[in-house]
Protein backbone atom coordinates (compact mmCIF):
# COMPACT_ATOMS: atom_id res chain seq x y z
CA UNK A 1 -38.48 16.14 -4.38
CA UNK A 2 -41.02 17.58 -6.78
CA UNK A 3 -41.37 21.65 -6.92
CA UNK A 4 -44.00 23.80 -6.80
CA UNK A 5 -44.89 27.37 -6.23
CA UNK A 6 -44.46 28.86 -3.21
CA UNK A 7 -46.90 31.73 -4.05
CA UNK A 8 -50.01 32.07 -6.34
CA UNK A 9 -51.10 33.85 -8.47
CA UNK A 10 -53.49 33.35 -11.40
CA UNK A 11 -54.95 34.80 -14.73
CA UNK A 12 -56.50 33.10 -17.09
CA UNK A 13 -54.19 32.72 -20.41
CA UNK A 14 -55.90 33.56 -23.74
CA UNK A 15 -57.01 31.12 -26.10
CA UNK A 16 -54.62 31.15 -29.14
CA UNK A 17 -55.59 29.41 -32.55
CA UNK A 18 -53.26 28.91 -35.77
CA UNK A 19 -55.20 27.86 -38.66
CA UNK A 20 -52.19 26.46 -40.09
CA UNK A 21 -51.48 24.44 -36.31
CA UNK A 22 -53.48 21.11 -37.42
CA UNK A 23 -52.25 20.65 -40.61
CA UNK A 24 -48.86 20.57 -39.12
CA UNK A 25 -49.10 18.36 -36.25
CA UNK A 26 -51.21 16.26 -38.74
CA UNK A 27 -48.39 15.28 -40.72
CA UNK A 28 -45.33 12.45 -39.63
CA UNK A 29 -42.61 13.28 -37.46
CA UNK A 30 -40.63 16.49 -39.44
CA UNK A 31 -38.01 18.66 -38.90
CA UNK A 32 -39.32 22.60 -38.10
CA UNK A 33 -37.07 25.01 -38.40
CA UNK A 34 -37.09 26.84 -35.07
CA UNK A 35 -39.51 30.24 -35.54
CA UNK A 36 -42.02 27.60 -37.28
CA UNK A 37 -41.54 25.22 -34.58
CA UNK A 38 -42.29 28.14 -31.45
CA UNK A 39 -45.15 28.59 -33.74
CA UNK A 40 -46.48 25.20 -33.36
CA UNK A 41 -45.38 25.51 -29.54
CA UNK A 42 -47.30 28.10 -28.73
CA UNK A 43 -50.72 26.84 -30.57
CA UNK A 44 -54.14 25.02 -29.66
CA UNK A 45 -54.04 25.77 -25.94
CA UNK A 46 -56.75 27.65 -23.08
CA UNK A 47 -55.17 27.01 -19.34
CA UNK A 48 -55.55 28.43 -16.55
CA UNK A 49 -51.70 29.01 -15.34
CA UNK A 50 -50.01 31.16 -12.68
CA UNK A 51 -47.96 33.63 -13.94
CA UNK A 52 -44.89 35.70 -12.32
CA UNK A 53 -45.46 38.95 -11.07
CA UNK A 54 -43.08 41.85 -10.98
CA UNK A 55 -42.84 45.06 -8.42
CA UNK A 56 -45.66 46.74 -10.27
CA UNK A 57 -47.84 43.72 -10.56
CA UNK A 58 -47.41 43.16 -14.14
CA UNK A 59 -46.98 40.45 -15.76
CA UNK A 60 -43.57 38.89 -16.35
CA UNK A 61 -44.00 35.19 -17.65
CA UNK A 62 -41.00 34.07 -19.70
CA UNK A 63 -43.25 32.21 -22.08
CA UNK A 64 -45.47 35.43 -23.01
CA UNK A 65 -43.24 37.87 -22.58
CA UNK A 66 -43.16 39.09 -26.65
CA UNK A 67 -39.69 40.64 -26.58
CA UNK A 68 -38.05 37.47 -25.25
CA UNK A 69 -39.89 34.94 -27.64
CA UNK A 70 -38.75 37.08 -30.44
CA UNK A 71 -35.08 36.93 -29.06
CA UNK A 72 -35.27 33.33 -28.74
CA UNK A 73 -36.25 33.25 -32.89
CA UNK A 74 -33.81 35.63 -34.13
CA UNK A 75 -30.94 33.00 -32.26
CA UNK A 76 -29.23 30.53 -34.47
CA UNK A 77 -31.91 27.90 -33.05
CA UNK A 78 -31.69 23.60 -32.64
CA UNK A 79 -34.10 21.81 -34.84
CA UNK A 80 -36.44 20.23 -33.11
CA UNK A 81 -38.41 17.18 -34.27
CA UNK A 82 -42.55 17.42 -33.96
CA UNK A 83 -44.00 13.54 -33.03
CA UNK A 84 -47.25 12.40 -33.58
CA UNK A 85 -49.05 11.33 -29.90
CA UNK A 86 -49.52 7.85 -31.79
CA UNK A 87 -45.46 7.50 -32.02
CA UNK A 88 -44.45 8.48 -28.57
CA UNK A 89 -47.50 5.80 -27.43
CA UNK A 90 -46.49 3.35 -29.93
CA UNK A 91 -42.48 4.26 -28.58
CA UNK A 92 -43.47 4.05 -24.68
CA UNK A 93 -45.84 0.87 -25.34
CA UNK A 94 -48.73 2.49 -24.47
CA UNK A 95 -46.90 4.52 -21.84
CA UNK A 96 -46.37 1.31 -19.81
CA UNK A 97 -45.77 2.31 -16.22
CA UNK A 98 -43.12 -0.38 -16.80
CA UNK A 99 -41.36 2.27 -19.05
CA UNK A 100 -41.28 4.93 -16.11
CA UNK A 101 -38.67 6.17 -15.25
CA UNK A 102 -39.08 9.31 -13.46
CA UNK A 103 -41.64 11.05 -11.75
CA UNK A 104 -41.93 14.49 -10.98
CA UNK A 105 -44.67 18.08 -10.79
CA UNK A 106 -44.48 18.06 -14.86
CA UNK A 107 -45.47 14.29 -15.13
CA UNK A 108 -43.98 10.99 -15.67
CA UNK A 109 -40.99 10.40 -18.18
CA UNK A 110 -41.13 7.27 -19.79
CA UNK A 111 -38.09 4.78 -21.82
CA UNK A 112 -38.82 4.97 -25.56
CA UNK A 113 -37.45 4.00 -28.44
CA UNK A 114 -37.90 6.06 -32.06
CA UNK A 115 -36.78 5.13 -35.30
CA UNK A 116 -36.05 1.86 -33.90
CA UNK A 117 -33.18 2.02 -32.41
CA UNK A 118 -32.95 5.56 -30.84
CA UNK A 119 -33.49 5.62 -26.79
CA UNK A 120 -35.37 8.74 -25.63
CA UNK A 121 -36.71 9.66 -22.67
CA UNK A 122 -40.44 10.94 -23.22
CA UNK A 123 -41.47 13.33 -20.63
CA UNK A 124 -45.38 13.72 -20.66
CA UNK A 125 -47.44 16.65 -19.14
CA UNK A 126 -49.70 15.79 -16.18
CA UNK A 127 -53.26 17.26 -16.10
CA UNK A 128 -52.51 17.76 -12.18
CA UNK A 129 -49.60 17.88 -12.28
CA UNK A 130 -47.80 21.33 -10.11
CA UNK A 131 -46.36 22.31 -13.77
CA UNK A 132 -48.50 23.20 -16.50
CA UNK A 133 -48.68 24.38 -20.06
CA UNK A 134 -46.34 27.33 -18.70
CA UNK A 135 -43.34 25.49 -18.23
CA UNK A 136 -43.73 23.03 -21.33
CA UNK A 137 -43.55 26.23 -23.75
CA UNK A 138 -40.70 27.68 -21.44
CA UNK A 139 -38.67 24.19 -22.29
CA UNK A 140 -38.99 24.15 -25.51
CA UNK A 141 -38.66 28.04 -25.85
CA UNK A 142 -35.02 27.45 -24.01
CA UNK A 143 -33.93 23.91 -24.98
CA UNK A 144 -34.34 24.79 -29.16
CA UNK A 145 -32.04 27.72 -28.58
CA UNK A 146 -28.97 26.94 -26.03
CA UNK A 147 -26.32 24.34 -26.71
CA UNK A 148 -23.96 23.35 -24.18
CA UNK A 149 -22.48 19.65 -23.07
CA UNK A 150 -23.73 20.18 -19.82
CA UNK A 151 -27.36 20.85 -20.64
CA UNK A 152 -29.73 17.69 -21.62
CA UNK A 153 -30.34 17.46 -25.33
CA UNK A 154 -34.24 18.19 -26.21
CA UNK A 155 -35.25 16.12 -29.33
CA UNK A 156 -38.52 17.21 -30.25
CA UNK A 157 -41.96 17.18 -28.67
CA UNK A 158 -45.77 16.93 -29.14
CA UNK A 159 -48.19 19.02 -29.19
CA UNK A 160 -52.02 17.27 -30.29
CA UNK A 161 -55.31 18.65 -28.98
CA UNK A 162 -58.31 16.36 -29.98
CA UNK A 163 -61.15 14.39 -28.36
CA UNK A 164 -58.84 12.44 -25.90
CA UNK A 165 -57.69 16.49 -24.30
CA UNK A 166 -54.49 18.24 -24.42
CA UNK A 167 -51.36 15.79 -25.12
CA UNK A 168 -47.63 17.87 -24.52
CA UNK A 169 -45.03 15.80 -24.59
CA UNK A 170 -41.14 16.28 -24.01
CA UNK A 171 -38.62 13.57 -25.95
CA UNK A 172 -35.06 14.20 -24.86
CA UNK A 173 -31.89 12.11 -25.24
CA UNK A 174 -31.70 9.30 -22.81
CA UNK A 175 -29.57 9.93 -20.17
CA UNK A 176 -28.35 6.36 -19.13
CA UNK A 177 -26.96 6.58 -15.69
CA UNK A 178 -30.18 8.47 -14.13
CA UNK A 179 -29.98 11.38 -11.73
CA UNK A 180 -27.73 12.45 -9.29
CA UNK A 181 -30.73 12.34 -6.46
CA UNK A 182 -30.62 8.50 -7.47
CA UNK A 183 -27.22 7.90 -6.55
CA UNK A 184 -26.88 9.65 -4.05
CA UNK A 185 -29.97 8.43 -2.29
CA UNK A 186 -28.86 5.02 -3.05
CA UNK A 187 -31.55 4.00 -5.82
CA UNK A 188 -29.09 2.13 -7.85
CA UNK A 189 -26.48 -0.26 -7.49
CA UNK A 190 -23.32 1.80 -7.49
CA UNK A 191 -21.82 4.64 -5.34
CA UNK A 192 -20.08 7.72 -6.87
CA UNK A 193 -16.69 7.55 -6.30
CA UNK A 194 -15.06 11.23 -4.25
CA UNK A 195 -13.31 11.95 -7.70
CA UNK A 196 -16.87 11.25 -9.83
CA UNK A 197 -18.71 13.32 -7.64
CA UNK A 198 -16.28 16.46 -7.91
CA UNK A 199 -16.41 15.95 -12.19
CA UNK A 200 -19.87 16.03 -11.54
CA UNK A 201 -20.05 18.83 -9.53
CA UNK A 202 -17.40 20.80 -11.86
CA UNK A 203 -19.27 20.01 -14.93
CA UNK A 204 -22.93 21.58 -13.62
CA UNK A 205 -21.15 24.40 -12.97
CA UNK A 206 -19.89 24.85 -16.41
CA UNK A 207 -23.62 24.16 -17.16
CA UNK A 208 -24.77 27.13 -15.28
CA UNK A 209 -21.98 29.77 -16.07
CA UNK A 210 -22.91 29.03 -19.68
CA UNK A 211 -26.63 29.89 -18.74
CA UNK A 212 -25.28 32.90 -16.69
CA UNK A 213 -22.24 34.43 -18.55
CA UNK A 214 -21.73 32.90 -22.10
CA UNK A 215 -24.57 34.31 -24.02
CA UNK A 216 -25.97 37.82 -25.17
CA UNK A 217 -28.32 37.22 -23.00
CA UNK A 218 -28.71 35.86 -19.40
CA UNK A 219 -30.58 32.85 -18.54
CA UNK A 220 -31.92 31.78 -14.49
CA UNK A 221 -32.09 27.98 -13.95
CA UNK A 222 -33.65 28.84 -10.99
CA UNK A 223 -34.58 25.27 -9.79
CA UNK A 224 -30.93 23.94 -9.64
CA UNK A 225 -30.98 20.83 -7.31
CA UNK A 226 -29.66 16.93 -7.43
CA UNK A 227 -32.89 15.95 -8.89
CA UNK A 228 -32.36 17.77 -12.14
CA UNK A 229 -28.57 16.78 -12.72
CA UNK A 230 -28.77 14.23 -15.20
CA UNK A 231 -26.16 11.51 -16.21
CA UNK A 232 -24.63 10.30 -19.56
CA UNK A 233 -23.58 6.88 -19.81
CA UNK A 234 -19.82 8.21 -18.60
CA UNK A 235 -20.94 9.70 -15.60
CA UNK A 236 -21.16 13.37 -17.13
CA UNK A 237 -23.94 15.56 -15.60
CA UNK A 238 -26.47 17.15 -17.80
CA UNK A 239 -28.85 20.04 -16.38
CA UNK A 240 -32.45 19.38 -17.14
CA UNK A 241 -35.96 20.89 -16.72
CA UNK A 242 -35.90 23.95 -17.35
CA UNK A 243 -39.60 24.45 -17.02
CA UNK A 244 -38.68 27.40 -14.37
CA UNK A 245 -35.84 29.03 -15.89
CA UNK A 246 -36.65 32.27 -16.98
CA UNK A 247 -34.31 35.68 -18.35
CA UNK A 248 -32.03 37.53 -16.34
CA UNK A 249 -32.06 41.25 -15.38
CA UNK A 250 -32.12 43.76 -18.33
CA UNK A 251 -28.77 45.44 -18.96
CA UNK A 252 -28.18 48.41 -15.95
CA UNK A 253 -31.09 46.46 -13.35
CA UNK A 254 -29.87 44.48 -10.56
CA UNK A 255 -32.71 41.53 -10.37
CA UNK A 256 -35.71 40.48 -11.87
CA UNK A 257 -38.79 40.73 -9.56
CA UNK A 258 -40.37 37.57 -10.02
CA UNK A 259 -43.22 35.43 -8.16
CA UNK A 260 -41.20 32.79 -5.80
CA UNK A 261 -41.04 29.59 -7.30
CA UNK A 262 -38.80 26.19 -6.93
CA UNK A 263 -38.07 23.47 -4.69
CA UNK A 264 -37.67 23.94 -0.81
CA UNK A 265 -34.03 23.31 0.71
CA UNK A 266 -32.78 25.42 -2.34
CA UNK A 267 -34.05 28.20 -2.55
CA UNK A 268 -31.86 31.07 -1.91
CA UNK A 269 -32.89 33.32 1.19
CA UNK A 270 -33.16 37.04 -0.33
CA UNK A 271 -35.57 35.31 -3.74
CA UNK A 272 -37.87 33.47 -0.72
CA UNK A 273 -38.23 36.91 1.00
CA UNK A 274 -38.01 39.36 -1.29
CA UNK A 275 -38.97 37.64 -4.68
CA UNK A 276 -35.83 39.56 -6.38
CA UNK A 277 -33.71 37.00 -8.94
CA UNK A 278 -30.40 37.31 -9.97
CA UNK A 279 -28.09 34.49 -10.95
CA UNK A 280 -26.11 34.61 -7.30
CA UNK A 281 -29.60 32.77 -6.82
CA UNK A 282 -28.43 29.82 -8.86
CA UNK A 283 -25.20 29.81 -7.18
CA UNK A 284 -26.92 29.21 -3.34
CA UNK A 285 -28.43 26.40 -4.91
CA UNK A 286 -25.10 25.19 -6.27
CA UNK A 287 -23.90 25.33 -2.39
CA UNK A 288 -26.74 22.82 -1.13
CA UNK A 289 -25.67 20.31 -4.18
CA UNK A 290 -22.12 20.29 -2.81
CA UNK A 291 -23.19 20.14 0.82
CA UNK A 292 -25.27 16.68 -0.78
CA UNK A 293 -22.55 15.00 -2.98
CA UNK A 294 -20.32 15.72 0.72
CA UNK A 295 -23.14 13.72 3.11
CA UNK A 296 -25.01 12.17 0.82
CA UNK A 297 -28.19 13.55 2.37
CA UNK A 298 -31.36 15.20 1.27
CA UNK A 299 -31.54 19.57 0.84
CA UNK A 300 -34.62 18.94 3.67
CA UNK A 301 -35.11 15.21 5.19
CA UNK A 302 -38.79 15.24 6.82
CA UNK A 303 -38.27 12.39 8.54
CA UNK A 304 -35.34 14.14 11.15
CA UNK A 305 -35.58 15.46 14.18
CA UNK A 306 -36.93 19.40 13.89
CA UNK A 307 -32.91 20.72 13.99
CA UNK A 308 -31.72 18.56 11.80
CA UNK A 309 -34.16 18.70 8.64
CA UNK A 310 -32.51 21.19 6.99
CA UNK A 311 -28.79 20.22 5.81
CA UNK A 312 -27.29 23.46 5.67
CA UNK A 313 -28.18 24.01 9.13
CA UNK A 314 -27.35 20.33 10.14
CA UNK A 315 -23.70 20.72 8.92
CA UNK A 316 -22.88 24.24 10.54
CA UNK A 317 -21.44 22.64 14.10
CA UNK A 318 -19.16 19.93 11.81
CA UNK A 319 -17.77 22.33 9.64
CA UNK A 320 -16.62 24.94 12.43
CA UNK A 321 -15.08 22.07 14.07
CA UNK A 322 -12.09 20.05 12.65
CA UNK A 323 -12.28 17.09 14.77
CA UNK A 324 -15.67 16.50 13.72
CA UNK A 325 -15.55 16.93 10.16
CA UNK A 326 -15.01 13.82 8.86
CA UNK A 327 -18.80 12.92 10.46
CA UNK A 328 -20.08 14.65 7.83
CA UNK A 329 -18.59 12.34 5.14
CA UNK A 330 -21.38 10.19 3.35
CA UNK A 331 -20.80 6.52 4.89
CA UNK A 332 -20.94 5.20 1.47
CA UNK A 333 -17.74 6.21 0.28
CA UNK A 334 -16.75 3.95 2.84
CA UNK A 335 -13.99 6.05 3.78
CA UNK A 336 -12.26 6.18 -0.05
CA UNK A 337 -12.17 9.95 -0.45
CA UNK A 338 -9.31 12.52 0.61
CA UNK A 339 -9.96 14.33 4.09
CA UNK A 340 -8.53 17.34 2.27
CA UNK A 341 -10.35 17.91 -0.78
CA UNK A 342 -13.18 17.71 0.96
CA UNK A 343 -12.61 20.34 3.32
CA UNK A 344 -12.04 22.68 -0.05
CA UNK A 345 -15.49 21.68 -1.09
CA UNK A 346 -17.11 22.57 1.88
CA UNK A 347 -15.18 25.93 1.85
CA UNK A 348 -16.56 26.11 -1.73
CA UNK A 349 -19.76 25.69 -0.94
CA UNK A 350 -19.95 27.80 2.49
CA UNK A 351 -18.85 30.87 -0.13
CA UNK A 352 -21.78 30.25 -2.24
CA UNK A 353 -24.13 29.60 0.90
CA UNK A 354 -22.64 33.46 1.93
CA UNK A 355 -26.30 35.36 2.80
CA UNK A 356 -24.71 38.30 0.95
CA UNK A 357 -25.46 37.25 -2.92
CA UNK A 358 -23.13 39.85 -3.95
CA UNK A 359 -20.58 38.27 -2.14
CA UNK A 360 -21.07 34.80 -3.80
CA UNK A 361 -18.94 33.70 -6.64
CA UNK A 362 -19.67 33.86 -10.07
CA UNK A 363 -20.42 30.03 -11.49
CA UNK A 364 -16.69 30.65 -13.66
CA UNK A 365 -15.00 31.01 -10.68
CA UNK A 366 -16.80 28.71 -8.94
CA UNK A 367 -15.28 25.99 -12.29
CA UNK A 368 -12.11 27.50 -11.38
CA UNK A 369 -12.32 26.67 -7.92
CA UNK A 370 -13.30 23.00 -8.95
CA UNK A 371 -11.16 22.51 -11.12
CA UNK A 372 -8.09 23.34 -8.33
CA UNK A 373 -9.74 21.43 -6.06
CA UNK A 374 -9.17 18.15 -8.61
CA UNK A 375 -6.14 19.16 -10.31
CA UNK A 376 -4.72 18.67 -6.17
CA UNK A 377 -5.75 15.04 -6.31
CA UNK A 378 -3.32 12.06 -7.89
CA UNK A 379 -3.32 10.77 -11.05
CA UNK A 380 -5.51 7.75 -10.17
CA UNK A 381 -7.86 9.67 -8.13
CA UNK A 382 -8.67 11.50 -11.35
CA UNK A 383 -9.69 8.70 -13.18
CA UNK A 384 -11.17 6.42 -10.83
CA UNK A 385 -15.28 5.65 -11.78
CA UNK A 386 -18.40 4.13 -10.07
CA UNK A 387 -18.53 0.48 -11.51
CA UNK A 388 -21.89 -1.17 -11.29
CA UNK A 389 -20.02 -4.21 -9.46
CA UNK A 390 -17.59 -3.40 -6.97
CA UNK A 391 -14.00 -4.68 -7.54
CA UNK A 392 -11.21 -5.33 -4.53
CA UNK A 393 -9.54 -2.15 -4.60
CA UNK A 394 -5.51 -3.10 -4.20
CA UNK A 395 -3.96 -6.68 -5.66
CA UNK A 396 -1.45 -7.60 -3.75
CA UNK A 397 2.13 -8.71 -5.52
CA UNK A 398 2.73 -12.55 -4.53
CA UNK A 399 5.80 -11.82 -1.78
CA UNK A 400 8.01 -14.47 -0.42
CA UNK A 401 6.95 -16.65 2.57
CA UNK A 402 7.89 -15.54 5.69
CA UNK A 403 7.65 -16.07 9.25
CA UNK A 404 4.10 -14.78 10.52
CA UNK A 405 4.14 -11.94 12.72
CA UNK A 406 1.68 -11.90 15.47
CA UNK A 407 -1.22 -9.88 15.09
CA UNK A 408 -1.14 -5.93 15.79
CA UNK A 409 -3.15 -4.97 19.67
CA UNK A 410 -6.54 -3.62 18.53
CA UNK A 411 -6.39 0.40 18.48
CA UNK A 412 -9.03 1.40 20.13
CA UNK A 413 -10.91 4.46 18.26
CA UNK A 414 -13.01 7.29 20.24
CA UNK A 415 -14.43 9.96 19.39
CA UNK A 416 -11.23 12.14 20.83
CA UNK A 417 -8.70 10.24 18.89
CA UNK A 418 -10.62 9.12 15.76
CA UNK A 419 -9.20 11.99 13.35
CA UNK A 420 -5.22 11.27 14.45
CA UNK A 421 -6.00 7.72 13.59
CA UNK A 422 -7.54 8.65 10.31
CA UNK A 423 -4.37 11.12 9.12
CA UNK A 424 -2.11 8.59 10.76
CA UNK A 425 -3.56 6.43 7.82
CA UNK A 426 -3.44 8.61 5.63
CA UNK A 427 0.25 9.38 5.57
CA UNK A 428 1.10 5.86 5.26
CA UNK A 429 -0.85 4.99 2.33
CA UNK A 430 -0.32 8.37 0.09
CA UNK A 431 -3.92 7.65 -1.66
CA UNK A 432 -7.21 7.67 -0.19
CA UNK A 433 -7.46 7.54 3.46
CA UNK A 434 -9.53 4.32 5.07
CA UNK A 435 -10.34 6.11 8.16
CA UNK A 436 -13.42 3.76 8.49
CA UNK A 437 -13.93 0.44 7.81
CA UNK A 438 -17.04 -0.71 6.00
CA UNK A 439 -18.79 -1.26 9.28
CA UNK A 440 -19.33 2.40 9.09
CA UNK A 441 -22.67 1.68 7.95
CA UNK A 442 -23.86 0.29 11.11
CA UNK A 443 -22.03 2.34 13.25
CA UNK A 444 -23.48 6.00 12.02
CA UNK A 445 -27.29 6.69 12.78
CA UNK A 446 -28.41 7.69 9.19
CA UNK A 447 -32.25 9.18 10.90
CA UNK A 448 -29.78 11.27 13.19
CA UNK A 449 -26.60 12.02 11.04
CA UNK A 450 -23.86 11.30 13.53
CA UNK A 451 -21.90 8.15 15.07
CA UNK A 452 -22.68 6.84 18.58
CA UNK A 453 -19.53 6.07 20.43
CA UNK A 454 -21.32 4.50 23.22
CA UNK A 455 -21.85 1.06 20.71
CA UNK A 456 -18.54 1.58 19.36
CA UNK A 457 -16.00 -1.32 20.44
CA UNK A 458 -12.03 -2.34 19.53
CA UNK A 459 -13.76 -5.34 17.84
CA UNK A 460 -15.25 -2.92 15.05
CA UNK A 461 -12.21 -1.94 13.84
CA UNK A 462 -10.38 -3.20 11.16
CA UNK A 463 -6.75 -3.29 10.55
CA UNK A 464 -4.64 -3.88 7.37
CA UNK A 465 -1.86 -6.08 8.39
């Protein structure tokens, strides 16, 4: 789901020249210390951008603003590495669409390899693309100063203007397992396990209470969604793009009065209205992402009848009642999640959906909160992974021969008695409840989001004997 602004406004930037710029983007790959390297950044560019607004119509883009660039360059900044265009060409082969791997407003990101055996991922600005110049200085502005595990690593960029145009490019660490949005849209081979999805909801939380409380100064994501969760070859989530991100409110102000900008389905209700940003912004946002690791469905699904396009509306008659809760359960975990824990996580994420934003929790409690919610699950919950090939989940013990027994009646399951059969199961097991069998798949109407009983037949169920 690419983002884009939801209101315009435009000036035209002023053209900014460095006579020392070219000689320095001349030169091989370096190392730049970082006030030399938001130097280069902010060279050899004339674009016609939008820029955010405040209540008195003056100008409040994060990449001009003078006091926050010089904040930025008094930190304890990341060296960042300046490439040639030539290497991240030669790196991408030619930026082969065969080396895509993403696609979004900013442009495409491309597989590359530096220094030849170094996998980046090489994120090049689009000439029409919804993101401009804007949000390329605003990454690299952000991304050579913080320093978390939960935020993607930025490696370097490039920055060339010649006869072929205006070349910025983006090379960050290679995050191996893709997005989030990928998995849980089914673009790749595995599913996230219940316990994988809660450590990945847990640790971009810790990602955005580090951008909200664990700094001297306060830092917006402000496009938080599934899409820009990335993933590290062990599953842990990285948040990236931060194209839109922007400073918090001044010490003693409430919000900063920005233009509206971000991705629809996420956007928090008072921003949209009243273009007023605070971090309880972020933490709306974080609400949708757990309503989509729960369902596995899209923030907004086009495709859906009018009433049920927008989750957070879609998911309001399941959660008020018990007996339908488990409907709301994404069919691919194939019933291997707890009932339970998932009944915290939608409490979680109905307190950070609350329309009061000063009623919404902080992202450090909202890691607390998380981090009950998995401490309450078993040992082998907690460890359990997504595996690219799925193995049988219990090995049997070879037991003695004995007699057969004759096969159990088929318990027939409605809609009325489907949740005492589930915790029936439940109880017996002690682990992860199979309240459906893998025929769950066809059974649930994915365009519609709900099961019709009327197909539903004592055949379909399976039993373990």
């Amino acid at each position: 789901m690419k983002c884009f602004h939801f209101s315009i406004g435009e000036k035209k930037s002023t053209a900014v020249t460095s006579s020392s710029s070219s000689g320095v983007l001349s030169r091989s790959s370096t190392k730049l210390s970082w006030a030399r390297s938001l130097s280069v950044a902010s060279t050899s560019f004339d674009t016609s951008r939008r820029l955010d607004y405040d209540s008195n119509n003056n100008s409040r883009d994060l990449s001009d603003t003078l006091g926050f660039s010089e904040l930025l360059s008094q930190r304890r900044a990341n060296d960042l590495r300046v490439f040639r265009f030539a290497e991240l060409k030669l790196a991408t082969k030619g930026f082969s669409r065969s080396a895509v791997i993403g696609e979004g407003g900013f442009g495409c990101v491309y597989r590359g390899v530096v220094d030849d055996d170094v996998d980046v991922a090489v994120k090049q600005l689009s000439r029409n693309g919804f993101q401009g110049h804007k949000e390329w200085i605003n990454e690299v502005n952000i991304l050579g100063v913080v320093n978390h595990p939960n935020l993607v690593k930025l490696v370097g960029y490039c920055a060339e203007d010649d006869e072929r145009g205006i070349q910025r490019l983006l090379v960050y660490e290679l995050m191996q397992n893709k997005s989030l949005e990928d998995h849980l849209l089914g673009r790749v081979g595995s599913t996230l396990s219940w316990m994988t999805r809660l450590q990945i909801a847990q640790g971009a939380a810790r990602g955005l209470a580090y951008l909200h409380e664990e700094m001297d100064f306060q830092l917006i994501f402000r496009d938080f969604k599934t899409s820009n969760i990335l993933l590290d070859e062990d599953f842990n989530p990285k948040l990236s793009d931060f194209g839109l991100a922007r400073q918090g409110p001044a010490a003693g102000l409430g919000h900063v009065s920005t233009a509206v900008v971000g991705t629809i389905g996420y956007a928090a209700p008072e921003y949209l209205h009243t273009g007023r940003l605070t971090s309880k912004s972020d933490v709306w946002s974080f609400g949708v992402v757990l309503y989509e690791l729960i369902t596995g469905r899209r923030a907004v699904e086009r495709n859906l009848p009018r009433n049920e396009q927008k989750l957070i509306e879609w998911v309001k008659p399941f959660v008020s009642d018990s007996k339908k809760f488990h409907l709301l359960m994404d069919p691919r975990l194939e019933g291997d999640f707890s009932l339970k824990s998932a009944r915290k996580l939608s409490s979680l994420a109905n307190k950070c959906l609350t329309k009061n934003p000063k009623a919404r929790p902080k992202m450090s409690e909202v890691v607390e909160m998380l981090g009950k919610i998995i401490n309450d699950l078993s040992p082998a919950q907690a460890i359990s992974k997504p595996e690219p090939a799925p193995e049988p989940k219990f090995k049997s013990e070879p037991e003695p021969k004995s007699e057969p027994e004759p096969e159990p009646e088929p318990e027939i399951v409605t809609e009325e008695n489907a949740e005492e059969v589930v915790l029936r199961k439940q109880e017996g097991n002690g682990k992860y409840l199979k309240k459906v069998c893998s025929d769950i798949k066809e059974l649930r109407n994915r365009s519609i989001g709900r099961f019709d009983w009327r197909h539903w037949t004592p055949a379909m169920v399976k039993h373990s004997s």
